[in-house]
Structure formats: structure tokens, C-alpha cells
N, C-alpha and C. Protein backbone atom coordinates (compact mmCIF):
# COMPACT_ATOMS: atom_id res chain seq x y z
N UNK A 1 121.60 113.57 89.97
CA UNK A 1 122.14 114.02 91.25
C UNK A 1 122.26 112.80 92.14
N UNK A 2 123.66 112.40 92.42
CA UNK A 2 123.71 111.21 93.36
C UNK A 2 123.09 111.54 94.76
N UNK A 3 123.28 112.87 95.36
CA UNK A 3 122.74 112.48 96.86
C UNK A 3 122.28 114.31 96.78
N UNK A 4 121.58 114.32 97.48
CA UNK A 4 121.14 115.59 97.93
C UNK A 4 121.09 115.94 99.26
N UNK A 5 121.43 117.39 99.20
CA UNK A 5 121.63 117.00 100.90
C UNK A 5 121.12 118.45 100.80
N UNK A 6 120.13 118.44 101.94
CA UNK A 6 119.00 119.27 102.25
C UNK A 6 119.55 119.74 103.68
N UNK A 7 119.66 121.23 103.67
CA UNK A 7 119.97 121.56 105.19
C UNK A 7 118.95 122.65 105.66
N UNK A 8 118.52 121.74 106.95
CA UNK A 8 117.27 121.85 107.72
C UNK A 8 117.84 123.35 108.53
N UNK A 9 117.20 124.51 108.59
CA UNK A 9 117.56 125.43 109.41
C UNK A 9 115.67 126.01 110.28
N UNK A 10 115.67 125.95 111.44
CA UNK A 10 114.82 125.52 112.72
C UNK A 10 115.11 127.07 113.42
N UNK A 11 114.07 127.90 113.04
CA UNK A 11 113.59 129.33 113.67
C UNK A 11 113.16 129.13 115.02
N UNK A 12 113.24 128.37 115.70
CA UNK A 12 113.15 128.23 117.34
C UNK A 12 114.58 127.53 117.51
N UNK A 13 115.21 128.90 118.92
CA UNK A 13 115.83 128.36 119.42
C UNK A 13 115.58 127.10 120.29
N UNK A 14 114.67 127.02 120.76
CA UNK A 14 114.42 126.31 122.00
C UNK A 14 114.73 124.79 121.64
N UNK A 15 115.36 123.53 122.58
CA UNK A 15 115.81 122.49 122.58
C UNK A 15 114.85 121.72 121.94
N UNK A 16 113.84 121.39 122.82
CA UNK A 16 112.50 120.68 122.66
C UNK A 16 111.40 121.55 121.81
N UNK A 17 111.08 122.38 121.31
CA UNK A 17 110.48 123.43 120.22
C UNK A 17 109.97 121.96 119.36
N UNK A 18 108.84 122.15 119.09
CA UNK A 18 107.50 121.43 118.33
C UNK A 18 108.68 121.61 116.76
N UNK A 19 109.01 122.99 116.14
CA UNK A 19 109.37 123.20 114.90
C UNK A 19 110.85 121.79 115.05
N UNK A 20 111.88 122.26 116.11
CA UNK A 20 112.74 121.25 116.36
C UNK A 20 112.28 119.78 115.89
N UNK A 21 111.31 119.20 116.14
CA UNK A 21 110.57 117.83 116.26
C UNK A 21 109.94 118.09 114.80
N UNK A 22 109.69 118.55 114.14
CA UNK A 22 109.41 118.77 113.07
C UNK A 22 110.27 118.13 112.07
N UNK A 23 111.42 119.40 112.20
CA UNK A 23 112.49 119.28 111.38
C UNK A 23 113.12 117.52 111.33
N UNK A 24 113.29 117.22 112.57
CA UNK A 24 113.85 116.04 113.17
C UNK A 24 112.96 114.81 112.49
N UNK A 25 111.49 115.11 112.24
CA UNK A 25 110.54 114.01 111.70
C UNK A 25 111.09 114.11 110.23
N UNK A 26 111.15 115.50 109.46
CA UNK A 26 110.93 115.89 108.67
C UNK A 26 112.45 115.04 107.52
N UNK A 27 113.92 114.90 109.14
CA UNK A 27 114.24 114.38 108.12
C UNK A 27 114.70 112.70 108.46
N UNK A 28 113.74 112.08 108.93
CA UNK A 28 113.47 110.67 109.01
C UNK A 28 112.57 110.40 107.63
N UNK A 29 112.01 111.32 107.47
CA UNK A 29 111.15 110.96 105.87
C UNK A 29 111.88 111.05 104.59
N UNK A 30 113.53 111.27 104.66
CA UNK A 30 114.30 111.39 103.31
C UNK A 30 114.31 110.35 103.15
N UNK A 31 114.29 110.25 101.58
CA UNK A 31 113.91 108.76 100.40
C UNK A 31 116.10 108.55 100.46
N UNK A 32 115.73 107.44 99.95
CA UNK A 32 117.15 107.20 99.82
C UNK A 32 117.73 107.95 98.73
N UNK A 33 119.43 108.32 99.32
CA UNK A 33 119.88 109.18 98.14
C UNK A 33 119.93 110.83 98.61
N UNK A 34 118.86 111.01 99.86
CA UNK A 34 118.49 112.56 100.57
C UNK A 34 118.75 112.28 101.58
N UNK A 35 120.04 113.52 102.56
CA UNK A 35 120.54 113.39 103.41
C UNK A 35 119.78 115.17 103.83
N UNK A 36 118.80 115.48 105.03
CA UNK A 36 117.90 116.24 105.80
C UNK A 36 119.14 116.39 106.48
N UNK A 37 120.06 117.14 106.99
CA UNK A 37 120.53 117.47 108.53
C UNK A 37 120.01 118.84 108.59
N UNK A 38 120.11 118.96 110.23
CA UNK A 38 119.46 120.46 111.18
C UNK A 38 120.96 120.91 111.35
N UNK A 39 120.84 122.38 111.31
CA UNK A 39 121.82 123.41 111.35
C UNK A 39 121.58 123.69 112.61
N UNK A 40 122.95 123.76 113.42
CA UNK A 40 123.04 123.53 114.85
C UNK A 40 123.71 125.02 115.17
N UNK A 41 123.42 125.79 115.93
CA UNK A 41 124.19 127.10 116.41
C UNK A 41 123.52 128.52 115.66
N UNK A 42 122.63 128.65 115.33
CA UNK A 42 121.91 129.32 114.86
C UNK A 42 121.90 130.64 116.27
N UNK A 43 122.13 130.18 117.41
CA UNK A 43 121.51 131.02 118.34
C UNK A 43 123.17 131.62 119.01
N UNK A 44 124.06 131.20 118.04
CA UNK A 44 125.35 131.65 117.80
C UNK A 44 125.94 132.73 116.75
N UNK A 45 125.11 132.69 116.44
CA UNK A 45 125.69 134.32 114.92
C UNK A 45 125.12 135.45 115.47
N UNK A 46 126.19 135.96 115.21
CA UNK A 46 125.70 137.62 115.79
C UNK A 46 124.68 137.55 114.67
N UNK A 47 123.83 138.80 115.35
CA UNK A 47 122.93 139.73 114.33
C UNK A 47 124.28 140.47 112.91
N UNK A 48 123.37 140.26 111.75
CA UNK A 48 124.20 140.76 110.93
C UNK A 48 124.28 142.32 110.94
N UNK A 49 125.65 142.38 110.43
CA UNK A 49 126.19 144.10 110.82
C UNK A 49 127.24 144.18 109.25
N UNK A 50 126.86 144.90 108.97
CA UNK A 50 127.86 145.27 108.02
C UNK A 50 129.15 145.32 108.48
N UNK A 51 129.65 146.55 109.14
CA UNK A 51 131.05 146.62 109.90
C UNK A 51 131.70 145.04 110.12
N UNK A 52 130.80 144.34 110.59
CA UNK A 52 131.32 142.83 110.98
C UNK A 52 131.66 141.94 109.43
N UNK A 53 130.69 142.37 108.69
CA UNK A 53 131.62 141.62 107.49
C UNK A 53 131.99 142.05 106.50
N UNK A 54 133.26 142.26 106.60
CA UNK A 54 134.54 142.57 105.81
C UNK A 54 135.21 141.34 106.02
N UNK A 55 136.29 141.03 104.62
CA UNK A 55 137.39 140.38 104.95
C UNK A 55 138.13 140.01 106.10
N UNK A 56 138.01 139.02 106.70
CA UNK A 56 139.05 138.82 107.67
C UNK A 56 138.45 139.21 109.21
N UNK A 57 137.32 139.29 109.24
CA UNK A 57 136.53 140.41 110.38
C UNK A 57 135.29 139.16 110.41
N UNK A 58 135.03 138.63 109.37
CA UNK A 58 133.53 138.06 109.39
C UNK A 58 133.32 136.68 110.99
N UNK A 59 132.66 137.34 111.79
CA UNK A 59 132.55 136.07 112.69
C UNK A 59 132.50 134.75 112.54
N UNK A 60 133.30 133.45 112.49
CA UNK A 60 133.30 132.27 112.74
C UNK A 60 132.34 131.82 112.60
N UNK A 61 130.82 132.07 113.47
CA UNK A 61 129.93 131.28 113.41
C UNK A 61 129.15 131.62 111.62
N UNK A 62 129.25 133.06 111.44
CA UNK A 62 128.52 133.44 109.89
C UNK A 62 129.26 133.02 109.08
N UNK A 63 130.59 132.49 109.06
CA UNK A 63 131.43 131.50 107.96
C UNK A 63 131.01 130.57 108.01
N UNK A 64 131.13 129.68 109.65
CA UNK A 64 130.36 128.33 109.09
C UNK A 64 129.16 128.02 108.11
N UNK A 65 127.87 129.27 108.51
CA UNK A 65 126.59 128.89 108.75
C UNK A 65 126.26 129.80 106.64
N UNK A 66 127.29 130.08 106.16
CA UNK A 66 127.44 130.74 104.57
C UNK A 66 128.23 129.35 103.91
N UNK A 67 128.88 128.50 104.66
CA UNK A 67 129.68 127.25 104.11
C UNK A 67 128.62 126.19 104.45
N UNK A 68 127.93 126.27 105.16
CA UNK A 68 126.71 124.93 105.07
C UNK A 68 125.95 125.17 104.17
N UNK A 69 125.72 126.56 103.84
CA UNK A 69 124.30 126.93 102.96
C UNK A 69 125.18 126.64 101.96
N UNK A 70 126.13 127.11 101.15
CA UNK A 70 126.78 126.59 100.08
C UNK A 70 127.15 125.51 99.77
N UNK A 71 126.90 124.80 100.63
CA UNK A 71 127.39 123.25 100.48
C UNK A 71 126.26 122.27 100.31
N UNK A 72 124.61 123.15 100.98
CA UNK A 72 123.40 122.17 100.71
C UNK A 72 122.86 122.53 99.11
N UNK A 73 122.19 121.99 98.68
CA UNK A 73 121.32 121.44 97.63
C UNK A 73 120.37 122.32 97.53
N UNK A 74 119.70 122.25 98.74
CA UNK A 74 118.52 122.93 99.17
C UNK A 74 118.65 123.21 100.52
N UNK A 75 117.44 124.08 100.90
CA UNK A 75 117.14 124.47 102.41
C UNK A 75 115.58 124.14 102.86
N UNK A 76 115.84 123.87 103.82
CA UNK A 76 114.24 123.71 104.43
C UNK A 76 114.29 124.11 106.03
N UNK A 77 113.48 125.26 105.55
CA UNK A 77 113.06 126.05 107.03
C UNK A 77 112.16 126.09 107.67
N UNK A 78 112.06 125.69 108.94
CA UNK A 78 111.03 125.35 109.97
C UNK A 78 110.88 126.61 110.68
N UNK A 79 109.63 127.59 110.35
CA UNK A 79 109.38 128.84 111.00
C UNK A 79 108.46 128.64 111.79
N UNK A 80 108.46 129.23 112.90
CA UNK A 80 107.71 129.10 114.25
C UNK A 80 106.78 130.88 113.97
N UNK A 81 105.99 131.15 114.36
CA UNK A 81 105.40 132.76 114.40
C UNK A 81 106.17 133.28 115.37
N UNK A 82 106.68 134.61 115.65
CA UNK A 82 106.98 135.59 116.92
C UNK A 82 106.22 136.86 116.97
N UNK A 83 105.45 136.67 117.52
CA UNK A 83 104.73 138.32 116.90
C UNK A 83 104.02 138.39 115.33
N UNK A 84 103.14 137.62 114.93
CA UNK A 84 102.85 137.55 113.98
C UNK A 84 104.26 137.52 113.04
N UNK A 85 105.35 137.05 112.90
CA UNK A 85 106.25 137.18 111.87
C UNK A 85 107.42 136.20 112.11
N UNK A 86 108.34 136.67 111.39
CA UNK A 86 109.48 135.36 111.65
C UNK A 86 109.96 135.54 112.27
N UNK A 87 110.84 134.87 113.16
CA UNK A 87 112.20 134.87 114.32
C UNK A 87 113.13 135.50 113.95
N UNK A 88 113.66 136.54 114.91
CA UNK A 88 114.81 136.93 114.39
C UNK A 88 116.22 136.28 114.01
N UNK A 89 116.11 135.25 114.41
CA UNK A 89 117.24 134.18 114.36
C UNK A 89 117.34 133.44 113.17
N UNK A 90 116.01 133.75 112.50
CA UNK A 90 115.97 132.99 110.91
C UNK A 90 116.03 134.20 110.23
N UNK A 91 115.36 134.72 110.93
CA UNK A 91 115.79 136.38 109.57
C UNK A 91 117.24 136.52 109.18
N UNK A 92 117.73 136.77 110.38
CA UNK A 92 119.47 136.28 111.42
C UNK A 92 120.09 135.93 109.94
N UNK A 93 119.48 134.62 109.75
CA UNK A 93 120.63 133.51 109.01
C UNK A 93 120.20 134.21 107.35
N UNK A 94 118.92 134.43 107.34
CA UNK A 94 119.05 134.82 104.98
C UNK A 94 119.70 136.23 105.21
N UNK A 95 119.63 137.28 106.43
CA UNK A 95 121.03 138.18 105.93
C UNK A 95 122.15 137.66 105.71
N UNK A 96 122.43 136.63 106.81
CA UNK A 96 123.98 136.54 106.92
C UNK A 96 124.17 135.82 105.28
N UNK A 97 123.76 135.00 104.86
CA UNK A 97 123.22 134.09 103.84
C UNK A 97 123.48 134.58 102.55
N UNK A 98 122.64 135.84 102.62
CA UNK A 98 122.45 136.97 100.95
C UNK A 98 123.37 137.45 100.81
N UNK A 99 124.01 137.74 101.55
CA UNK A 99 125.53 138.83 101.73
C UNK A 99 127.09 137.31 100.82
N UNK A 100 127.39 138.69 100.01
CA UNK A 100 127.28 139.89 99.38
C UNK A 100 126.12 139.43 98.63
N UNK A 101 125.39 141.17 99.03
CA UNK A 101 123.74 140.92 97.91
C UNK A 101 124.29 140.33 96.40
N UNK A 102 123.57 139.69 95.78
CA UNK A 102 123.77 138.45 94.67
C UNK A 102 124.33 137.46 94.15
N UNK A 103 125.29 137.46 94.87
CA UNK A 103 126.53 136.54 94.73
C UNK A 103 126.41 135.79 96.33
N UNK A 104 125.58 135.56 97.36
CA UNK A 104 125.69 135.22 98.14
C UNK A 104 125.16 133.27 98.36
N UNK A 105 125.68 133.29 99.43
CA UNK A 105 125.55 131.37 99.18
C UNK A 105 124.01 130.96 98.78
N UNK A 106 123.47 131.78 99.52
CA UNK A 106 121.76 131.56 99.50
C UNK A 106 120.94 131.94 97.66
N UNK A 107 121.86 132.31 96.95
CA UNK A 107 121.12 132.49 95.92
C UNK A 107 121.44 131.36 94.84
N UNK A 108 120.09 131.38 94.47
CA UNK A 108 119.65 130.33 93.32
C UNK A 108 119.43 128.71 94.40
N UNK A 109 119.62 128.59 95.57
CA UNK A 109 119.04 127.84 96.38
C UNK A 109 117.82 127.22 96.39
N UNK A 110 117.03 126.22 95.96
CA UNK A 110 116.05 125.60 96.53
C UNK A 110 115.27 125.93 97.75
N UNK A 111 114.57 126.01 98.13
CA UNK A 111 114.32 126.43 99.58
C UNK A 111 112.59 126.15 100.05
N UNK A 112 112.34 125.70 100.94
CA UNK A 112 110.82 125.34 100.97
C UNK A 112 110.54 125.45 102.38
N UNK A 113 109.33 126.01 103.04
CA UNK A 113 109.13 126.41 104.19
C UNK A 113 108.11 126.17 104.69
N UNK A 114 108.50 125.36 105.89
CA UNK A 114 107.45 124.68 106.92
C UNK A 114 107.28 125.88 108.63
N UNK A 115 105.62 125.84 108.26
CA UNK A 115 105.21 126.80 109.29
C UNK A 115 104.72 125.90 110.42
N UNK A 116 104.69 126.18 111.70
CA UNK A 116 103.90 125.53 112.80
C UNK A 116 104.21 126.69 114.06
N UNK A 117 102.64 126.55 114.51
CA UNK A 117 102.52 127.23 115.81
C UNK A 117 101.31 126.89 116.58
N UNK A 118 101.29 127.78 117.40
CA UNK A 118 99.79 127.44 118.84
C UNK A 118 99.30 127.72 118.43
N UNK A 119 99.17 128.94 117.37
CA UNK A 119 98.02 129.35 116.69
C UNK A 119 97.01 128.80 115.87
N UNK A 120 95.74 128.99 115.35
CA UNK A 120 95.13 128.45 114.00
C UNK A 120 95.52 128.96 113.36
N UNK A 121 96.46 129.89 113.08
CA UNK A 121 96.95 130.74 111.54
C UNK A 121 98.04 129.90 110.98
N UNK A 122 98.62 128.69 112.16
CA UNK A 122 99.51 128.04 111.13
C UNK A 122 100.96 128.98 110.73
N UNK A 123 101.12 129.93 111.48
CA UNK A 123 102.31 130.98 111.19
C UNK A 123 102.29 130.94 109.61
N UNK A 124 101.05 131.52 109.61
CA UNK A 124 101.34 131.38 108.01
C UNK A 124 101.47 133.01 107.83
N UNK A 125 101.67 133.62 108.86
CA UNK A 125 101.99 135.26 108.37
C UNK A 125 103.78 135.16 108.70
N UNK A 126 104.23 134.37 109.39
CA UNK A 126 105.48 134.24 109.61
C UNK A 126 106.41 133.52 107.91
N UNK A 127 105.02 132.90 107.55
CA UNK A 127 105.54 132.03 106.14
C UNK A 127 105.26 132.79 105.33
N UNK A 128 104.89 133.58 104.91
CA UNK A 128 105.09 134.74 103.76
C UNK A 128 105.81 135.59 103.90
N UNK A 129 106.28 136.07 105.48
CA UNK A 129 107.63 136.82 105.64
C UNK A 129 108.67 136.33 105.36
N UNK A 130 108.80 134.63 105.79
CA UNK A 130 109.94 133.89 105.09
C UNK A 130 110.23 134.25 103.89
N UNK A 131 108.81 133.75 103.21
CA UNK A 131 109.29 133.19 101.49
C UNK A 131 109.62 134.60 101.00
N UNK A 132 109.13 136.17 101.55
CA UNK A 132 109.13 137.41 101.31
C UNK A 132 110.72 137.72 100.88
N UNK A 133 111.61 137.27 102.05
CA UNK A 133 113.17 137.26 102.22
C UNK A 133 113.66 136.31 102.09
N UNK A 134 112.92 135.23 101.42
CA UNK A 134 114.24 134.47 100.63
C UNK A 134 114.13 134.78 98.88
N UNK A 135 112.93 135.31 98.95
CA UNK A 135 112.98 135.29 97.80
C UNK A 135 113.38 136.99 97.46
N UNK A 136 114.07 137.98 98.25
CA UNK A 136 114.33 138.93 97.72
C UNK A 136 116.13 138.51 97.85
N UNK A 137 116.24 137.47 98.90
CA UNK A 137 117.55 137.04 99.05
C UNK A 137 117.90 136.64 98.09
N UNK A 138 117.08 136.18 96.96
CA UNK A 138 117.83 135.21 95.94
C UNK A 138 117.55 133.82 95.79
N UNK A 139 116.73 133.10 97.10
CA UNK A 139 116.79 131.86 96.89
C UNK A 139 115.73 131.49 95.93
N UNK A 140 115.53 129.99 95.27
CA UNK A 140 114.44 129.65 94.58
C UNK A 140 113.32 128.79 95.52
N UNK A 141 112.25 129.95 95.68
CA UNK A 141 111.00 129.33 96.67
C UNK A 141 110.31 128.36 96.13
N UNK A 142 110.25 127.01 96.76
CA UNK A 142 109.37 126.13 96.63
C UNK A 142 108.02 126.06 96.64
N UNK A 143 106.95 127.14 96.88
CA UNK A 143 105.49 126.83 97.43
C UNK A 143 105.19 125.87 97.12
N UNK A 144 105.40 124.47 96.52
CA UNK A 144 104.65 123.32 96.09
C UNK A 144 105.29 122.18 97.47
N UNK A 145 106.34 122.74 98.42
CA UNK A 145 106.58 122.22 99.61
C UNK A 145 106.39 122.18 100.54
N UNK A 146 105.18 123.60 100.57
CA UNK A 146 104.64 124.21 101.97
C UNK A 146 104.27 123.29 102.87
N UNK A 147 104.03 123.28 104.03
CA UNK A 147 103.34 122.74 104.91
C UNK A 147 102.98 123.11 105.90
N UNK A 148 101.74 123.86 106.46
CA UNK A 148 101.59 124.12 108.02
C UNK A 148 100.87 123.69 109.09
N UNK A 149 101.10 124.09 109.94
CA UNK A 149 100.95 123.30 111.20
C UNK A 149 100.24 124.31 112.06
N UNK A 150 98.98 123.99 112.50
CA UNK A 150 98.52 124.98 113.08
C UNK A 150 97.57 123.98 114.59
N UNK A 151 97.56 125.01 116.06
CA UNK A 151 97.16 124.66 116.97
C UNK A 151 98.43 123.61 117.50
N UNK A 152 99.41 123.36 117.05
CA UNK A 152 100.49 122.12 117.57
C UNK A 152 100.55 122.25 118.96
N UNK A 153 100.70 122.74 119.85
CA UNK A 153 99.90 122.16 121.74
C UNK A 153 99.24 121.53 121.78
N UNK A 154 98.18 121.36 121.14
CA UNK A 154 97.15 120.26 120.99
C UNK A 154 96.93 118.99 120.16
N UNK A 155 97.50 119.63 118.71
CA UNK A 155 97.88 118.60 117.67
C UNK A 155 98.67 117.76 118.75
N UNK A 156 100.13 117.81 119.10
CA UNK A 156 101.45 117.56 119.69
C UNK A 156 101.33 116.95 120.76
N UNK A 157 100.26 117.35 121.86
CA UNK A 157 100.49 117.04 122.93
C UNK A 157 100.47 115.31 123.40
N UNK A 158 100.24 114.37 122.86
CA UNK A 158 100.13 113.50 123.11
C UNK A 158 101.03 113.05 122.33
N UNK A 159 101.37 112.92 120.93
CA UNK A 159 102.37 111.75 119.98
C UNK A 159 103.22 113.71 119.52
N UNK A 160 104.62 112.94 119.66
CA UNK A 160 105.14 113.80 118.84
C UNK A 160 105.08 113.74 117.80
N UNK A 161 105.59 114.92 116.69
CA UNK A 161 105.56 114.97 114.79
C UNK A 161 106.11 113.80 114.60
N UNK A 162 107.04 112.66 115.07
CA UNK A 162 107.67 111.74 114.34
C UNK A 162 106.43 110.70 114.65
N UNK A 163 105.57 110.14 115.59
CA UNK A 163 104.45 109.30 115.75
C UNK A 163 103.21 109.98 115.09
N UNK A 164 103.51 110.80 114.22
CA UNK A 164 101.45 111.62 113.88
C UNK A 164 101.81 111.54 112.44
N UNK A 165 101.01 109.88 111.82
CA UNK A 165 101.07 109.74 110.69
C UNK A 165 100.81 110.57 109.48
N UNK A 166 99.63 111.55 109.86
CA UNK A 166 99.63 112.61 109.02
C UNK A 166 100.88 113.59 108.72
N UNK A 167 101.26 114.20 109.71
CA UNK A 167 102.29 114.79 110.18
C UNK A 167 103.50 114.03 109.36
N UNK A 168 103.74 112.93 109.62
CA UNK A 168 104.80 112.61 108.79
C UNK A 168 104.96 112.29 107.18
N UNK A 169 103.50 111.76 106.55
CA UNK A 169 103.05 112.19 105.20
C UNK A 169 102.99 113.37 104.79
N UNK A 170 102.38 114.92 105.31
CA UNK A 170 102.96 115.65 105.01
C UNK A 170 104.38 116.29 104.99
N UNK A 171 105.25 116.11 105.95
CA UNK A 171 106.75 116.41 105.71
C UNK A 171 107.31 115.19 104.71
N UNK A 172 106.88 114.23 104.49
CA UNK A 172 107.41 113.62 103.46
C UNK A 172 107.16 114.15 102.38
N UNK A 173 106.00 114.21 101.82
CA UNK A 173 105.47 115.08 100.69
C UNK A 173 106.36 116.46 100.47
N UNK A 174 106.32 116.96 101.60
CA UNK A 174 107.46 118.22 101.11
C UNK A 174 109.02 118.27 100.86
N UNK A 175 109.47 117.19 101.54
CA UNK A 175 110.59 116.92 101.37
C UNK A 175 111.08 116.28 99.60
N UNK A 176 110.04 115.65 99.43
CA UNK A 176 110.03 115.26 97.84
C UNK A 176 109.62 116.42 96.72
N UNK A 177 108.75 116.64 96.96
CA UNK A 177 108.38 118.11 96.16
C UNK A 177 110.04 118.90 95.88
N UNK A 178 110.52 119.10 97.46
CA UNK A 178 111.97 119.50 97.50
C UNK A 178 113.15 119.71 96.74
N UNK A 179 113.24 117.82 96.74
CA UNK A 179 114.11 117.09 95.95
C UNK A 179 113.70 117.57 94.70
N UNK A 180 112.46 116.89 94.20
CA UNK A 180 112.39 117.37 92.76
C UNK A 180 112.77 118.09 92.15
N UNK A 181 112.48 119.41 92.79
CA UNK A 181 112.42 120.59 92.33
C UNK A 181 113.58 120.90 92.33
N UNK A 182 114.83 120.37 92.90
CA UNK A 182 116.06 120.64 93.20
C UNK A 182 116.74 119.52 92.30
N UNK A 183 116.19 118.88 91.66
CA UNK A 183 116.85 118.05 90.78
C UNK A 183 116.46 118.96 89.28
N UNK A 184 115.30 119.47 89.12
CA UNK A 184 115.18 120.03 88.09
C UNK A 184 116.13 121.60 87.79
N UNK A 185 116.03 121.98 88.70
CA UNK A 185 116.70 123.13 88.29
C UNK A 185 118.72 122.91 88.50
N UNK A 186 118.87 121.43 88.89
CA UNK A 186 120.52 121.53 88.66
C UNK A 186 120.69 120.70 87.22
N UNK A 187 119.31 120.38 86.91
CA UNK A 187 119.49 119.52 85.46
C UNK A 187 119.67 120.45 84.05
């Protein structure tokens, strides 16, 4: 595989969002050869609706955001907790994603999922709802990429994820795990 290109999709809307700074560290740590970009407009797709996708009907932003996923390698999702669970805005994207159920861009995908929150749980109930729906979506779950992040107000508050050497050894580590795993299964 000459280049891999990993597309970062970031379950907080918010500008400045800890997961944002994550993702953003996460892909300063690609080895050469791995191109990390963040999926931008996420807080632009309608909620998925059936009625809305049909032929010729499907909203603009759920074409783009089914043509990036088909076009990455892999995915790597930065889930934030909402209520003990995932964002609706990432849920949002593996409907729009799965559709049509099995044949959709998101299946047979790579996919590996980074949790962080205020919490000590590490949104790690938000990260088993992830991996729950990608993996009924079709995608191929990484667990050997996990990484979470737990208490980040405090972790964070002083050096962001791109200055917190740990922080950036682990998103490197997952980002490779990633690759691998995404080289093995297109081999």
C-alpha cells in the first residue's frame, strides 16, 4: 500500500473540543506514507431519514461525507461521552455511512476508536457504543487501537494533546496498530 489515508471523524462538534486536539495530535503522529485528515462538516448532515435517501434526493452534505468514507483506508473516531453514550453526530455519520445496509461505504472499513472525556470512565461506555455500530455497520473494528482518555480538564489543562508526550505515544501507537491492520486485510 503506497499511502494510506486515514480519515479522522471527531464526535464533538465544538471548535476547540479536547477530542478536536486529539484528532489534530493524533494526526501529527502519521509515519510517512499515512495521510490522518479530520472530516470537516459533520455538524452539517441532516439526521439520517430514509425518505431523504433515495436517488437524486440524498443531501449534499451525506454524499460528500459516504465519498470520503469510501475514499479512506481506514477511519479513526474520536468519541467524546454525551450522556453516558455516543454523540449523535457520530452516530449521525455510521447511519449515513451503512446505508444501503451492506453494500455501504463504511463496510469492510478499518476503523479504530479513541475515547476521551471529564470523566474517569474514559467514555469508555460511549466506546463500546461506537465499536457496537460500527461493527453492526459493517466496519472492521480495530480494538488493538483503542485509546482512552480519561479526566482530560485536568490531564489538558495546562499542555495540550499535541505537547503531552504520553498522549502523543499513545495516539501514535494507535495510529500504527491502524495502518497495520489496514495493510493486512487489503493484502
Amino acid at each position: 500500500m503506497s499511502q494510506t489515508r486515514i480519515l479522522a471523524l471527531v464526535g464533538s462538534l465544538r471548535a476547540a473540543s479536547i477530542n478536536r486536539q486529539l484528532a489534530e495530535a493524533a494526526a501529527q503522529t502519521a509515519p510517512s506514507g499515512v495521510e490522518v485528515s479530520i472530516y470537516e462538516g459533520l455538524g452539517d448532515i441532516p439526521f439520517y431519514n430514509e425518505d431523504l435517501d433515495v436517488e437524486g434526493r440524498v443531501p449534499a452534505a451525506a454524499v460528500a461525507l459516504r465519498e470520503a468514507v469510501a475514499a479512506a483506508d481506514a477511519l479513526l473516531l474520536f468519541v467524546p461521552e454525551y450522556n453516558g453514550t455516543i454523540p449523535a453526530a457520530l452516530k449521525n455519520v455510521i447511519d449515513w455511512a451503512s446505508r444501503p445496509y451492506g453494500v455501504g461505504a463504511i463496510k469492510g472499513t478499518p476503523a479504530a476508536v479513541i475515547s476521551a472525556s471529564i470523566s474517569s470512565n474514559a467514555a469508555k461506555w460511549a466506546h463500546a457504543d461506537t465499536v457496537k455500530a460500527l461493527g453492526i455497520a459493517g466496519a472492521v473494528v480495530v480494538e488493538e487501537a483503542t485509546v482512552h482518555f480519561g479526566t482530560i480538564g485536568q490531564r489538558f489543562a495546562e499542555a495540550v494533546p499535541s505537547q503531552d508526550a504520553e498522549a502523543i505515544a499513545e495516539l501514535a501507537g494507535a495510529v500504527r496498530e491502524l495502518v497495520e491492520r489496514t495493510a493486512r486485510i487489503a493484502a
